[in-house]
PDB file of N, CA and C in Angstrom:
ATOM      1  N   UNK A   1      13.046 -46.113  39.516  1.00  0.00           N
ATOM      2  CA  UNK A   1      13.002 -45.172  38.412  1.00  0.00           C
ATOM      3  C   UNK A   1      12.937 -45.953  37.099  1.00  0.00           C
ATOM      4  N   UNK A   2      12.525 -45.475  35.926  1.00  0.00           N
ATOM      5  CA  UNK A   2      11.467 -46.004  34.723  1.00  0.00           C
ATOM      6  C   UNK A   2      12.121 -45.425  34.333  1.00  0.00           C
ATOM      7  N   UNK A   3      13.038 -46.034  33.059  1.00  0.00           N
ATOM      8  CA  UNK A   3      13.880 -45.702  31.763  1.00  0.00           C
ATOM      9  C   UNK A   3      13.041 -45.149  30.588  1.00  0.00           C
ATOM     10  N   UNK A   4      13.360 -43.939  30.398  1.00  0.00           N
ATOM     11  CA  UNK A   4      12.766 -43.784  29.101  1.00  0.00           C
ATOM     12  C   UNK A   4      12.473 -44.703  28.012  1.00  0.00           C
ATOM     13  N   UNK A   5      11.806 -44.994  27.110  1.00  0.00           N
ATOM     14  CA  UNK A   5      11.797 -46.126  25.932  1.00  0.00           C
ATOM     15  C   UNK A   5      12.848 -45.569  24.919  1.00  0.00           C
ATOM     16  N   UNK A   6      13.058 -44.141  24.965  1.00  0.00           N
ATOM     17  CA  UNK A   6      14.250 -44.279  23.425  1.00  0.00           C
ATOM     18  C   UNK A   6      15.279 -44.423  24.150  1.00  0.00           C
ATOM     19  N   UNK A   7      15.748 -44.279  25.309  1.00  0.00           N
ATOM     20  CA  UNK A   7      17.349 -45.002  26.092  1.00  0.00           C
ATOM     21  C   UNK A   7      17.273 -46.614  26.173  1.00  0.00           C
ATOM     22  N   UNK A   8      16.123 -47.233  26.236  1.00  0.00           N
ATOM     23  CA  UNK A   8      15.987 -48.311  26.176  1.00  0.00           C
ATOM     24  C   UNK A   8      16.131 -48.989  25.001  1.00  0.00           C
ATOM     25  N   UNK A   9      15.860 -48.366  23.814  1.00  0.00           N
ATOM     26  CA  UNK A   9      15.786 -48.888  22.594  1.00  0.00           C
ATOM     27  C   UNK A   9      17.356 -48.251  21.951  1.00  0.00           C
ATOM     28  N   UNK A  10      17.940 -47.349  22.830  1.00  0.00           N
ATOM     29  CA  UNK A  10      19.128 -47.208  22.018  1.00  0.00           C
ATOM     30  C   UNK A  10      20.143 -48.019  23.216  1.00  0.00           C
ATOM     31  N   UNK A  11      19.953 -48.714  24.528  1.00  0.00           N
ATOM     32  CA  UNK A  11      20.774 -49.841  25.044  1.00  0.00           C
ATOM     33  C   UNK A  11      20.463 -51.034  24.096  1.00  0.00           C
ATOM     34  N   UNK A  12      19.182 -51.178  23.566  1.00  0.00           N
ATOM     35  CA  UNK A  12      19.035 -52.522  23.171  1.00  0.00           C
ATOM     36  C   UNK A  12      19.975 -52.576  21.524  1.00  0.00           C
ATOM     37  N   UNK A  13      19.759 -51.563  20.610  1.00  0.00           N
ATOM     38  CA  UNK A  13      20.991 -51.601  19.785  1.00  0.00           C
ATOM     39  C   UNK A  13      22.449 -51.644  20.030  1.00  0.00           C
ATOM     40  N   UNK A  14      22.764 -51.339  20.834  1.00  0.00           N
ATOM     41  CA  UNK A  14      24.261 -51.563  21.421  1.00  0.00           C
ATOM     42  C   UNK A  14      24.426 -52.894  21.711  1.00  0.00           C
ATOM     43  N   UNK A  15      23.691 -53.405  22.488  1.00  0.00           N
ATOM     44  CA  UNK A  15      23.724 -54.627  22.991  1.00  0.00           C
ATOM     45  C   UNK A  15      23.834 -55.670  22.057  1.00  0.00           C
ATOM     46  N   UNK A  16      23.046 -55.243  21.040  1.00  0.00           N
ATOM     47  CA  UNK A  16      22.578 -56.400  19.501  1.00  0.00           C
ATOM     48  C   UNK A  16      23.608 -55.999  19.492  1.00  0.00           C
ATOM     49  N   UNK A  17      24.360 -55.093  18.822  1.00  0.00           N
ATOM     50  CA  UNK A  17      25.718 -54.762  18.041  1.00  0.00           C
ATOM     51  C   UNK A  17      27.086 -55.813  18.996  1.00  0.00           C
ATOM     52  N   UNK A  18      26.935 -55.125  20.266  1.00  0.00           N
ATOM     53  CA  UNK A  18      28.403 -56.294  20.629  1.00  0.00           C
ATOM     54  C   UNK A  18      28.290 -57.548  20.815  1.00  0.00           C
ATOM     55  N   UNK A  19      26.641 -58.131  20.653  1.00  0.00           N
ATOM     56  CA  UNK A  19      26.119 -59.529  20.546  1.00  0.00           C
ATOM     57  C   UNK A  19      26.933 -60.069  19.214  1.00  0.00           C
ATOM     58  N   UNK A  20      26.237 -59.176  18.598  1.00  0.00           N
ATOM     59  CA  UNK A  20      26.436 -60.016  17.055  1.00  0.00           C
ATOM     60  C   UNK A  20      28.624 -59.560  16.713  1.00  0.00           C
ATOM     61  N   UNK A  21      29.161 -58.580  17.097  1.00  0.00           N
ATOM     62  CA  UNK A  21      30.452 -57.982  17.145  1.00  0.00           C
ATOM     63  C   UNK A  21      31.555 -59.214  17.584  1.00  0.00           C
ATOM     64  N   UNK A  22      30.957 -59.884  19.600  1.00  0.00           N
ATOM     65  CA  UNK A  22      31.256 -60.752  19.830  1.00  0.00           C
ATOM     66  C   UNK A  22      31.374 -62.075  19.386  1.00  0.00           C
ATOM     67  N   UNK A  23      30.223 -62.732  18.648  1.00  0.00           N
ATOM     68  CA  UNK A  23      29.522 -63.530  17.430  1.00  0.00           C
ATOM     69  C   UNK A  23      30.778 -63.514  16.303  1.00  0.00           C
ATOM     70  N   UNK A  24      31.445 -62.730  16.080  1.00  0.00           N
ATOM     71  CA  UNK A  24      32.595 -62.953  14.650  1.00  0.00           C
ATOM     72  C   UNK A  24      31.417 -62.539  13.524  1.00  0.00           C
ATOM     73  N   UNK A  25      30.739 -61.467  13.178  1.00  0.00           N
ATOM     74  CA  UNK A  25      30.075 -60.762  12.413  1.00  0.00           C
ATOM     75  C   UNK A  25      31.056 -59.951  12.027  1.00  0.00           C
ATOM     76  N   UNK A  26      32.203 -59.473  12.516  1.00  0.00           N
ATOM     77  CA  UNK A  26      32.838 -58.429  11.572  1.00  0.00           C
ATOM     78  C   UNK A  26      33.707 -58.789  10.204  1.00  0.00           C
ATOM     79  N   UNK A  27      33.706 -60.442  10.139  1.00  0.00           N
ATOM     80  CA  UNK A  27      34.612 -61.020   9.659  1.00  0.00           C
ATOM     81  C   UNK A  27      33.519 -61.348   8.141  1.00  0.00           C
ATOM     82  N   UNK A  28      32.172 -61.592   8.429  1.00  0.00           N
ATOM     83  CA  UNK A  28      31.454 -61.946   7.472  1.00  0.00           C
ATOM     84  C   UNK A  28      30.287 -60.056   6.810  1.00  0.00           C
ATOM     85  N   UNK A  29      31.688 -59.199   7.200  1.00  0.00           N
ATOM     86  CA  UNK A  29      30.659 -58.166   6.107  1.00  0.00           C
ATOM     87  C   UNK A  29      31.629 -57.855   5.108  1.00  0.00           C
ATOM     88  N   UNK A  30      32.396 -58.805   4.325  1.00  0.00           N
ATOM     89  CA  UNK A  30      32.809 -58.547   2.811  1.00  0.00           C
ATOM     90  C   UNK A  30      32.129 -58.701   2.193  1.00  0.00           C
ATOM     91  N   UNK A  31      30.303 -58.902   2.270  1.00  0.00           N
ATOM     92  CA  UNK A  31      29.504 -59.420   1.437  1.00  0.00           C
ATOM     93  C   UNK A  31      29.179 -57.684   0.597  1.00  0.00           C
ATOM     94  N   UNK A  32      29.581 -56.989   1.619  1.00  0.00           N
ATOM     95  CA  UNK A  32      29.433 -55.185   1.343  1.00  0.00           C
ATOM     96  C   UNK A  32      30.538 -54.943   0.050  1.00  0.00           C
ATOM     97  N   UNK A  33      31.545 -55.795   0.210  1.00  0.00           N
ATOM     98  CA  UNK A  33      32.467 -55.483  -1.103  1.00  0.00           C
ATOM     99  C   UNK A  33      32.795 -56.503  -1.972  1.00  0.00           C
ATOM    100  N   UNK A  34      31.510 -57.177  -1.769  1.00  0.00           N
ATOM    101  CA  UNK A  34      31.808 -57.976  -2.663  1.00  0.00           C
ATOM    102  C   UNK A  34      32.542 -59.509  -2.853  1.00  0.00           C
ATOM    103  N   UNK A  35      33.091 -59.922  -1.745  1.00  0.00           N
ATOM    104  CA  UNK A  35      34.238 -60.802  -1.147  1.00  0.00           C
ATOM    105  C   UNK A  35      33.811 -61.730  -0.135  1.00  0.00           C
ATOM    106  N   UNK A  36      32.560 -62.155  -0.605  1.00  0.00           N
ATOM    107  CA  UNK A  36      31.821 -63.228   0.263  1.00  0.00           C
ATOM    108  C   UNK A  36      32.528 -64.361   0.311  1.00  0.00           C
ATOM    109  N   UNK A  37      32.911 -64.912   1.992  1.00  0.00           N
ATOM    110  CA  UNK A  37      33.102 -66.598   2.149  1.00  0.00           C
ATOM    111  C   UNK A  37      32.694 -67.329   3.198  1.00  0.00           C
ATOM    112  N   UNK A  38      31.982 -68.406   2.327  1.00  0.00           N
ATOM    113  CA  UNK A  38      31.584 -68.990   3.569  1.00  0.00           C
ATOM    114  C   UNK A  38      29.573 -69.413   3.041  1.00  0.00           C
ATOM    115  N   UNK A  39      29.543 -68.773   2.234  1.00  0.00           N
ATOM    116  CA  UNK A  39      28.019 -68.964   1.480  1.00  0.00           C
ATOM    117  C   UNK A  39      27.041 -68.114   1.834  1.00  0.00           C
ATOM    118  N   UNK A  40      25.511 -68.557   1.630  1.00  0.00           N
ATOM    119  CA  UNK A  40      24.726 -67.795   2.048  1.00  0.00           C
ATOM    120  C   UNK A  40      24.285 -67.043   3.578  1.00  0.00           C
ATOM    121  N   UNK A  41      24.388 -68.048   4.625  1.00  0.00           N
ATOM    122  CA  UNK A  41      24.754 -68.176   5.334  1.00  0.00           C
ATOM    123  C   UNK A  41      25.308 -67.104   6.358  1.00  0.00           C
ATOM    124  N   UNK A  42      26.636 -66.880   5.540  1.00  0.00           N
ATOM    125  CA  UNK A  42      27.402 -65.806   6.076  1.00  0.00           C
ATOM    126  C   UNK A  42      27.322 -64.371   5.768  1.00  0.00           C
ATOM    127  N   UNK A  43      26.488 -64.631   4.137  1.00  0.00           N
ATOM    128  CA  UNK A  43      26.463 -63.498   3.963  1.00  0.00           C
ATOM    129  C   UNK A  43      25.200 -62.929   4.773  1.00  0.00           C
ATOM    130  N   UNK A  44      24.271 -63.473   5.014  1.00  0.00           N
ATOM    131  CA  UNK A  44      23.077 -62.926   5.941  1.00  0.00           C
ATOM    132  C   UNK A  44      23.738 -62.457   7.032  1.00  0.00           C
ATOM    133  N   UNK A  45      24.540 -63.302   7.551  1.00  0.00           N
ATOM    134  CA  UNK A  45      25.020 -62.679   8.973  1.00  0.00           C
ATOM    135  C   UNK A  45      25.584 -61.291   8.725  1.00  0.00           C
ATOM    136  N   UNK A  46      26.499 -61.236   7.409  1.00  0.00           N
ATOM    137  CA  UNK A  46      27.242 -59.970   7.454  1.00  0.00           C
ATOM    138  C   UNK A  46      26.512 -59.121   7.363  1.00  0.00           C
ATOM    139  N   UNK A  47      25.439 -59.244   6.758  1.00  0.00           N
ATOM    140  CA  UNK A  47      24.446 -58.207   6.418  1.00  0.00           C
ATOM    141  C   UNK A  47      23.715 -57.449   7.801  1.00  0.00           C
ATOM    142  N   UNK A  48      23.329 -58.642   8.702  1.00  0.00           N
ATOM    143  CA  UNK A  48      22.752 -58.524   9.838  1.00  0.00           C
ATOM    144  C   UNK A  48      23.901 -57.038  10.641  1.00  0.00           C
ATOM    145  N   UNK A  49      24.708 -57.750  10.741  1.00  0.00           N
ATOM    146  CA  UNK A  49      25.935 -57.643  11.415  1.00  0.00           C
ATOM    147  C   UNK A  49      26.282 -55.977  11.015  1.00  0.00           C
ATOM    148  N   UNK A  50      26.327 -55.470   9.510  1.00  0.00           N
ATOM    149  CA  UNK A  50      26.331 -54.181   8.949  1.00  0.00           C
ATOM    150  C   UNK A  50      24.971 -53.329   9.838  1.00  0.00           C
ATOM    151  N   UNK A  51      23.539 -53.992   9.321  1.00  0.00           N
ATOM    152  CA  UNK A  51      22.628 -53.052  10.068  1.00  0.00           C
ATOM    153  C   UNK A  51      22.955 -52.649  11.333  1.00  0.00           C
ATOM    154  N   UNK A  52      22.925 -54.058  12.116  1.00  0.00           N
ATOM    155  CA  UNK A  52      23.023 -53.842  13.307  1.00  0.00           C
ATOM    156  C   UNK A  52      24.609 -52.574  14.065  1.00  0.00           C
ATOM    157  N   UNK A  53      25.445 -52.441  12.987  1.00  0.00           N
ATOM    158  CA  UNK A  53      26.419 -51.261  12.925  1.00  0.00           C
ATOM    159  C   UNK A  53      25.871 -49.727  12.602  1.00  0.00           C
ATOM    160  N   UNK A  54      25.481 -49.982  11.686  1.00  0.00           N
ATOM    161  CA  UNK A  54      24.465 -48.679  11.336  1.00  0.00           C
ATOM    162  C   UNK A  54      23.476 -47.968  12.534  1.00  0.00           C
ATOM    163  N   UNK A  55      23.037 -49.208  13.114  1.00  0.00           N
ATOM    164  CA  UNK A  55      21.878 -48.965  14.126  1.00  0.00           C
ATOM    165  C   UNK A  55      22.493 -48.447  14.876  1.00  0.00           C
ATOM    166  N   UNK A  56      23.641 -48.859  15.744  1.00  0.00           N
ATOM    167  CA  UNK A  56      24.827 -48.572  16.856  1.00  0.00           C
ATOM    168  C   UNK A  56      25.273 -47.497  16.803  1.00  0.00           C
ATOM    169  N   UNK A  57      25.530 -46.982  15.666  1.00  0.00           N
ATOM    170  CA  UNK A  57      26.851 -45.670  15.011  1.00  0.00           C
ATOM    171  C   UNK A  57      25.266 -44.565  14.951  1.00  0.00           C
ATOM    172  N   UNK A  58      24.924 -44.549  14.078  1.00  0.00           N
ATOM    173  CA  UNK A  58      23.202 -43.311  14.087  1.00  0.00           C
ATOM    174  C   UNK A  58      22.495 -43.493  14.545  1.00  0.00           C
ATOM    175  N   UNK A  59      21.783 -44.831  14.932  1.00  0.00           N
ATOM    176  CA  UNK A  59      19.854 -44.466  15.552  1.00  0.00           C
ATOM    177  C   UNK A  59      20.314 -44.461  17.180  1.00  0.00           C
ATOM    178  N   UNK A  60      20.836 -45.246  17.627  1.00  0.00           N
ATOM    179  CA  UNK A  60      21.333 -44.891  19.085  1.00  0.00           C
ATOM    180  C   UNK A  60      21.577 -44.005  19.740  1.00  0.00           C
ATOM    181  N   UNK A  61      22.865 -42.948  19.471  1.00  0.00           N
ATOM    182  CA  UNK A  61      22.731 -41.787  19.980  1.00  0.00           C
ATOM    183  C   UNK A  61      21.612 -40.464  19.814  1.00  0.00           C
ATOM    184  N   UNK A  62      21.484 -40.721  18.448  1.00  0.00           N
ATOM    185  CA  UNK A  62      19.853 -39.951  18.457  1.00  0.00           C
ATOM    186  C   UNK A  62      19.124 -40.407  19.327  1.00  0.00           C
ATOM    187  N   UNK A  63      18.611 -41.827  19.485  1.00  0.00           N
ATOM    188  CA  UNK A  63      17.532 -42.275  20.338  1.00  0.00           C
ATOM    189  C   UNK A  63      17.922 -41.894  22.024  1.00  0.00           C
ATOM    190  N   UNK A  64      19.454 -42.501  22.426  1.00  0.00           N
ATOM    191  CA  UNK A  64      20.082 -41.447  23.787  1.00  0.00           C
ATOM    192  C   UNK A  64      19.438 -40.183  23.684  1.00  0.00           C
ATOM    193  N   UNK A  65      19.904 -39.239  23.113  1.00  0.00           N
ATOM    194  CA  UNK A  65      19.944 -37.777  23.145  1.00  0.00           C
ATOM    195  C   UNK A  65      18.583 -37.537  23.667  1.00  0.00           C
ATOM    196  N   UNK A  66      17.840 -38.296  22.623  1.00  0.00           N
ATOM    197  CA  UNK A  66      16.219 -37.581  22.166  1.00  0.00           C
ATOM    198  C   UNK A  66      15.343 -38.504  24.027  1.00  0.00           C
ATOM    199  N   UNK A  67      15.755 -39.418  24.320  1.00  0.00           N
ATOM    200  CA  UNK A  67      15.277 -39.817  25.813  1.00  0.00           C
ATOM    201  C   UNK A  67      15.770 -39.293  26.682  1.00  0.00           C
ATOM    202  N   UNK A  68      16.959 -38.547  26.707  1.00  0.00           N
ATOM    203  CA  UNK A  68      17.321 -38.320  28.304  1.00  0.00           C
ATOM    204  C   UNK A  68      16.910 -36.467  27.681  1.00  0.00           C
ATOM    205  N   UNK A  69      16.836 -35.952  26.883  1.00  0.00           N
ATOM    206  CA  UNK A  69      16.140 -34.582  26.555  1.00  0.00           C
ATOM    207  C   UNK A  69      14.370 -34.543  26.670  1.00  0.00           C
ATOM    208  N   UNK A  70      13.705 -35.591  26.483  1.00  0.00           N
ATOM    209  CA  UNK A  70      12.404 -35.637  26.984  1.00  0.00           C
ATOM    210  C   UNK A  70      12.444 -36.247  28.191  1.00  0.00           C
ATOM    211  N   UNK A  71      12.964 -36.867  28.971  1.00  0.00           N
ATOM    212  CA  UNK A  71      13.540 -36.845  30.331  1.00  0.00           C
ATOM    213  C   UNK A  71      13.482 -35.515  31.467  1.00  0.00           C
ATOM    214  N   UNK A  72      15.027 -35.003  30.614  1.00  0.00           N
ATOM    215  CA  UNK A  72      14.962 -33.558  31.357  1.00  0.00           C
ATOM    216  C   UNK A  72      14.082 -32.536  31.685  1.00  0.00           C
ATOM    217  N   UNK A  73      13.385 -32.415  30.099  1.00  0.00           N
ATOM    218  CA  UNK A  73      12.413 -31.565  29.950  1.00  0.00           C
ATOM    219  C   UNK A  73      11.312 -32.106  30.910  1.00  0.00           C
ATOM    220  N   UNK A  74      10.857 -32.907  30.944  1.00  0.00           N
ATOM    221  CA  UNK A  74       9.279 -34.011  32.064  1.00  0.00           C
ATOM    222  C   UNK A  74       9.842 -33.228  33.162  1.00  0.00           C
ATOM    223  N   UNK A  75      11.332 -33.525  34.094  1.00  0.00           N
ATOM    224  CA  UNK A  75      11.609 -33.118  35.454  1.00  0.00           C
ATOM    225  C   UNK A  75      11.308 -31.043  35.059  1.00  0.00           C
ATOM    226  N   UNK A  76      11.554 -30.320  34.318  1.00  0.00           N
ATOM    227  CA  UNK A  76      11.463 -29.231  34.042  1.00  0.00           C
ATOM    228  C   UNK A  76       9.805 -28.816  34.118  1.00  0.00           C
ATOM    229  N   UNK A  77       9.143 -29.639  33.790  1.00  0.00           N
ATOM    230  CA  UNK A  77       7.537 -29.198  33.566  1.00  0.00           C
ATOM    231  C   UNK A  77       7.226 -29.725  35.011  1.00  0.00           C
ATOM    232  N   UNK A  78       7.617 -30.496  35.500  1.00  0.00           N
ATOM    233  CA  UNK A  78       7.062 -30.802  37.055  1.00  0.00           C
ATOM    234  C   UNK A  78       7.975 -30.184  37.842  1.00  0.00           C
ATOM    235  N   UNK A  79       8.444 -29.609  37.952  1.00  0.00           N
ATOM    236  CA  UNK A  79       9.439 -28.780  38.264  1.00  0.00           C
ATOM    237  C   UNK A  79       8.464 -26.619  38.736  1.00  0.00           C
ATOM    238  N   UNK A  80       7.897 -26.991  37.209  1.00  0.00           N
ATOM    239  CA  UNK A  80       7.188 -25.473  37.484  1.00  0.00           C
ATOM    240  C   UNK A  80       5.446 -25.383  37.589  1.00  0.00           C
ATOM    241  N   UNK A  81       5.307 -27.126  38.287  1.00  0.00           N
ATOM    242  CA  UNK A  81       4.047 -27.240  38.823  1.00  0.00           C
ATOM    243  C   UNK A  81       3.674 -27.028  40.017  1.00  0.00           C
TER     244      UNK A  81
END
């Protein structure tokens, strides 16, 4: 069985997220308030580290929802073939 692409693309944000989570990224997003240490460097990471939160927390479960609902619906149309 063949994974939808938006369940796939919302495992692959999760995955980045506890990559970079595991990584010590939570430690370098004071660059968000201002309270950068550690240089440039770190602040890229924190930055990284924020998207890649954003991505995790909103585009993911949308992207879940919206694949296993065009999922369902596919078994529903072959269903009343």
């Amino acid at each position: 069985m063949m994974r939808h692409p938006f369940v796939l693309a919302a495992l692959g944000l999760g995955a980045l997220f506890l990559a970079l989570h595991l990584g010590g990224g939570r430690q370098s997003v004071g660059v968000l308030s201002g309270t950068v240490m550690g240089g440039p460097g770190s602040m890229g990471f924190g930055v990284l580290y924020a998207l890649a939160w954003f991505g995790a927390v909103l585009a993911a479960p949308v992207l879940l929802l919206a694949g296993l609902a065009d999922s369902l619906l596919g078994r529903v149309r072959r269903a009343r073939r």
